[in-house]
C-alpha atoms as a PDB file:
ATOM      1  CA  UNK A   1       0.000   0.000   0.000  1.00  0.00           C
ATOM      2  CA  UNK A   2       1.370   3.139  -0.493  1.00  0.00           C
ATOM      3  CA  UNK A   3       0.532   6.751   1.176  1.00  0.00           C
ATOM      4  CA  UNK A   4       0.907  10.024   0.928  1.00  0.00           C
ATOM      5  CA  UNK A   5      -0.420  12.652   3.432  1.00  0.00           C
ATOM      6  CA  UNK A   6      -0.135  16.530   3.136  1.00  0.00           C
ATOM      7  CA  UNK A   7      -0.783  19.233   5.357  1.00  0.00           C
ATOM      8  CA  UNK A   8      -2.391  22.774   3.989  1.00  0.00           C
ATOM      9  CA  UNK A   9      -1.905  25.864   6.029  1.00  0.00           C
ATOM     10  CA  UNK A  10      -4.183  28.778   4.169  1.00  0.00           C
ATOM     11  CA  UNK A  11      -5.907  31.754   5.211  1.00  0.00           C
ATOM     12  CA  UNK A  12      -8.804  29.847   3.106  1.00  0.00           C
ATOM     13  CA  UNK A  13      -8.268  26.503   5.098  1.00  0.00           C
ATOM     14  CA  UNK A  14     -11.730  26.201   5.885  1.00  0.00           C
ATOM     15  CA  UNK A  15     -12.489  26.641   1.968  1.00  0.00           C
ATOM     16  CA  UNK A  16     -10.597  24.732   0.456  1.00  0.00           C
ATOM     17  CA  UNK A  17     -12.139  21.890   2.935  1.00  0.00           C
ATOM     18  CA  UNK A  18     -15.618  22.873   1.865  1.00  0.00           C
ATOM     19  CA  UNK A  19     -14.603  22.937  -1.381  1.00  0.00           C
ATOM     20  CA  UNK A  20     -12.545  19.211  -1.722  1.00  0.00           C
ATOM     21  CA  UNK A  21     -14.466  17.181   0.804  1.00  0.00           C
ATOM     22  CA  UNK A  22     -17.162  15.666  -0.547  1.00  0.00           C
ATOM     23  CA  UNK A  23     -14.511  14.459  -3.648  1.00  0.00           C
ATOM     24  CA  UNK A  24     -13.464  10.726  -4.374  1.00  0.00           C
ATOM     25  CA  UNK A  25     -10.646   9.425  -6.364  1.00  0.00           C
ATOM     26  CA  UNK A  26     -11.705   5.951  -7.942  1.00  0.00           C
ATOM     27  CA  UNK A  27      -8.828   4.465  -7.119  1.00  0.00           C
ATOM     28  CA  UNK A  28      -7.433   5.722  -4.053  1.00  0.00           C
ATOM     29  CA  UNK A  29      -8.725   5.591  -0.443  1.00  0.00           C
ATOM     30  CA  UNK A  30      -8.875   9.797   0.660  1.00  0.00           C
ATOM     31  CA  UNK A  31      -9.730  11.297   4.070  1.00  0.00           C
ATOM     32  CA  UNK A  32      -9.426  14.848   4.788  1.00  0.00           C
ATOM     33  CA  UNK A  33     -10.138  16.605   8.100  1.00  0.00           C
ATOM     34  CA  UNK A  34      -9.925  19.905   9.106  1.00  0.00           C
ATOM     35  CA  UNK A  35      -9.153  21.032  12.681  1.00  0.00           C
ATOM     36  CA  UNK A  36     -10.000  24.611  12.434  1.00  0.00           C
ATOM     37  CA  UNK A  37      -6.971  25.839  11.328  1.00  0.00           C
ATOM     38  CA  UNK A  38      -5.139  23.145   8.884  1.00  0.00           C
ATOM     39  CA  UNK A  39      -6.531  21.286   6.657  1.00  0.00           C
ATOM     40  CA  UNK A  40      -4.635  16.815   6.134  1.00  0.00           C
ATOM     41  CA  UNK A  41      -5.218  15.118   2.926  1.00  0.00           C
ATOM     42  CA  UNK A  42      -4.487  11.324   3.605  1.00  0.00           C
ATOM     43  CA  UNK A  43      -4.537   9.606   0.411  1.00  0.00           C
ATOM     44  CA  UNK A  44      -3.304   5.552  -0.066  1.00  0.00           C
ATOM     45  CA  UNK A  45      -3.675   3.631  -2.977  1.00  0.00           C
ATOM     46  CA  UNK A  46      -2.655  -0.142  -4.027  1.00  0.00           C
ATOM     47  CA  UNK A  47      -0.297   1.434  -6.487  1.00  0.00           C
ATOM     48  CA  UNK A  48       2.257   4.249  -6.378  1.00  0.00           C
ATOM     49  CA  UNK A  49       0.525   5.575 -10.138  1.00  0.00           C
ATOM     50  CA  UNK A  50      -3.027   5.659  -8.437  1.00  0.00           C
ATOM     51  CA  UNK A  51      -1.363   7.614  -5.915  1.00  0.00           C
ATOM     52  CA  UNK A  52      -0.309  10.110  -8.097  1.00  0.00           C
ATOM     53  CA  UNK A  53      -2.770  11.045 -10.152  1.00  0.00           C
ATOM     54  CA  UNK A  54      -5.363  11.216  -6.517  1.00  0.00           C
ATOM     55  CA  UNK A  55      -2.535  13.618  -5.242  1.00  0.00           C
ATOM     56  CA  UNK A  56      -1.921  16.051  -8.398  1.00  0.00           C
ATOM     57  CA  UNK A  57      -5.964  15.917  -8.146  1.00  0.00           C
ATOM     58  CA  UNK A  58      -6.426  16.844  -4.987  1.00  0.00           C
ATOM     59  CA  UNK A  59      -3.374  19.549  -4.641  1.00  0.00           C
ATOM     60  CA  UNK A  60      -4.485  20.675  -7.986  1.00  0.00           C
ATOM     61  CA  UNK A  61      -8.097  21.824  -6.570  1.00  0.00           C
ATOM     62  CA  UNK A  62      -6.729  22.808  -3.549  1.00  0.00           C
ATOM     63  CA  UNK A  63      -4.026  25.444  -5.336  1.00  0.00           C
ATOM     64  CA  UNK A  64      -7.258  26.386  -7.304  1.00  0.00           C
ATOM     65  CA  UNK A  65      -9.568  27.624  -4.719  1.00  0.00           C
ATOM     66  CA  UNK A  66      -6.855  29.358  -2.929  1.00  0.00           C
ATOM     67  CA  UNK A  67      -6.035  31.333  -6.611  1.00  0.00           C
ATOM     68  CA  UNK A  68      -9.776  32.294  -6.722  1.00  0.00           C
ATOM     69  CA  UNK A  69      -9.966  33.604  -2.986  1.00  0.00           C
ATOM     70  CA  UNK A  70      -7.061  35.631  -3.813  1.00  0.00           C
ATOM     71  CA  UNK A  71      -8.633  37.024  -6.945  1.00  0.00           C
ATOM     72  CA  UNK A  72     -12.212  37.599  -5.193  1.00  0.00           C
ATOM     73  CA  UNK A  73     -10.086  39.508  -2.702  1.00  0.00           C
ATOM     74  CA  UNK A  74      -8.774  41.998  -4.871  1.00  0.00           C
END
């Protein structure tokens, strides 16, 4: 099995959760939880290519609403 976890640290923390945490990846086991102030991604996968592509997914939409809070701020 392999794993990957991440830690996000944003202004928009509690976003970005809103935003991701209803998503799947269909070939990856993900859990995210938010503690009020951080936001861990937990992903595992039987396969280190599953992996990936739920990771660049995930990080990817993460990077994404933080972009559009910072251009709704302006």
């Amino acid at each position: 099995m392999h794993r990957a976890s991440v830690v996000i640290e944003s202004e928009r923390s509690d976003v970005i959760y809103n935003a991701i945490k209803q998503e799947t990846a269909p070939r990856a086991n993900v859990s995210i939880d938010f503690d009020g102030k951080s936001l861990k991604l937990e992903i595992s996968s039987e396969n280190a290519t599953n992996l990936r592509a739920a990771l660049n997914s995930f990080l990817k939409w993460a990077d994404l609403v933080d972009k559009i809070g910072d251009v709704v701020s302006r």
